[in-house]
Protein backbone atom coordinates (compact mmCIF):
# COMPACT_ATOMS: atom_id res chain seq x y z
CA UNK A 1 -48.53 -24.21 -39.69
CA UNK A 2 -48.33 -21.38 -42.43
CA UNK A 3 -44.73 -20.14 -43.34
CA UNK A 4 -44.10 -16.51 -43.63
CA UNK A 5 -43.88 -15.59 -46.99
CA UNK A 6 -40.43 -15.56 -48.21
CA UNK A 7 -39.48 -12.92 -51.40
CA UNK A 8 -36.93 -13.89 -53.82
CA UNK A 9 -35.53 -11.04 -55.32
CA UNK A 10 -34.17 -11.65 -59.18
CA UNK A 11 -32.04 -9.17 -60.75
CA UNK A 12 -33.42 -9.03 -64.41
CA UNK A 13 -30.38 -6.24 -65.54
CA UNK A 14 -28.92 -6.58 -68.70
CA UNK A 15 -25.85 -8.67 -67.52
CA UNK A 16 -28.33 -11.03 -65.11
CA UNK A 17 -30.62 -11.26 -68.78
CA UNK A 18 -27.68 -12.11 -70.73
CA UNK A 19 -26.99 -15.06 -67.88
CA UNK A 20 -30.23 -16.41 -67.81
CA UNK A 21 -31.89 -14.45 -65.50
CA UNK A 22 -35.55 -14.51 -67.39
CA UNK A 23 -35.30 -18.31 -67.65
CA UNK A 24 -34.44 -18.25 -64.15
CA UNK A 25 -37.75 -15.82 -63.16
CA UNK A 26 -39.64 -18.47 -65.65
CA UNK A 27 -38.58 -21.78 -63.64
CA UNK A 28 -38.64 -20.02 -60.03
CA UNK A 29 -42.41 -19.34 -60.81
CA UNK A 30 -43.22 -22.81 -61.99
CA UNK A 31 -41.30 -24.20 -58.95
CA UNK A 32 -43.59 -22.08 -56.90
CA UNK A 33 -46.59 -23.50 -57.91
CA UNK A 34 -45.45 -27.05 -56.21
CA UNK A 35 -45.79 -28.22 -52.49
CA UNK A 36 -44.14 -26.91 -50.36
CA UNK A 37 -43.71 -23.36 -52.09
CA UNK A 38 -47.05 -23.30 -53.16
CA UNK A 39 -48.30 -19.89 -51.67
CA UNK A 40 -45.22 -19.68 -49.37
CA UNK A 41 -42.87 -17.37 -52.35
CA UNK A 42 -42.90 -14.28 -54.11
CA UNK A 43 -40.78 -13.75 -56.81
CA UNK A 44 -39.94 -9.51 -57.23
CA UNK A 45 -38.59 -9.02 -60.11
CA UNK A 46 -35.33 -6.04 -60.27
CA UNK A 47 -33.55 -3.41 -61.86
CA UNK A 48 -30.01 -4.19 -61.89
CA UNK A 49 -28.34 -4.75 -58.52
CA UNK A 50 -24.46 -3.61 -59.42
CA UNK A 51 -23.37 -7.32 -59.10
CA UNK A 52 -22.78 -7.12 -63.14
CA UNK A 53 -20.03 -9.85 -63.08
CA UNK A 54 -21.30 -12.35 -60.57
CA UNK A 55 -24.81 -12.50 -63.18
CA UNK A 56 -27.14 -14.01 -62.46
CA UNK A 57 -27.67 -12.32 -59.22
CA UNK A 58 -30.58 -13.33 -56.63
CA UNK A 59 -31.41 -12.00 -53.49
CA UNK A 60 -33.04 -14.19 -50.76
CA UNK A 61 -32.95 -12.94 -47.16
CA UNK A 62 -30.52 -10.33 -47.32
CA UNK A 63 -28.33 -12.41 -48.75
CA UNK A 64 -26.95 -12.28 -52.22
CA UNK A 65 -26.58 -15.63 -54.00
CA UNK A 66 -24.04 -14.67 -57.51
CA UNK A 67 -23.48 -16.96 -60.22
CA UNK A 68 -26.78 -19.24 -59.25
CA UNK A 69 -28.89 -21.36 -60.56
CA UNK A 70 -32.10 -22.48 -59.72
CA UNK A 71 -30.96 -25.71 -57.68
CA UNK A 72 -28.72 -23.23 -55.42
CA UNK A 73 -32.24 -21.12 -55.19
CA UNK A 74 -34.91 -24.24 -54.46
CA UNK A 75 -32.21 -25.80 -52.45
CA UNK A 76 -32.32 -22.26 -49.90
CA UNK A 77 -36.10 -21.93 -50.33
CA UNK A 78 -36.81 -25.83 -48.77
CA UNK A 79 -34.51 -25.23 -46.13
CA UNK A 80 -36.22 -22.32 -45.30
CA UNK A 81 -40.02 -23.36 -45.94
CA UNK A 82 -39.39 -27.01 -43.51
């Protein structure tokens, strides 16, 4: 059964940049090229979000996930994609 796709939303701002918010985009992508997010996640990348000091800022179903990393961001993703 095909998941709907989910869209990760990356806040690539100045701030999120300077907290590793293009390494983030980078690793997100590679992730998504593995079972079981192959074809199941878009990653949009963003203008800033006015979350400046909780960088690096992703959004993932409406909800904003500050400070994260990309284990926080897989971690959401397989919960949502089993």
């Amino acid at each position: 059964m095909r998941h709907k796709r989910e869209l990760i939303f990356v806040c690539t701002g100045s701030d999120c940049k300077k907290a590793g918010a293009k390494g983030l985009c980078k690793e997100l992508k590679e992730s998504f090229k593995k079972s079981p997010m192959k074809g199941n996640c878009k990653l949009i990348q963003t203008k800033c979000l006015d979350h400046c000091k909780s960088a690096p800022v992703v959004i993932l179903d409406d909800h904003f996930y500050k400070k994260t990393n990309l284990d926080q961001i897989l971690n959401e993703l397989e919960k949502k994609l089993k």
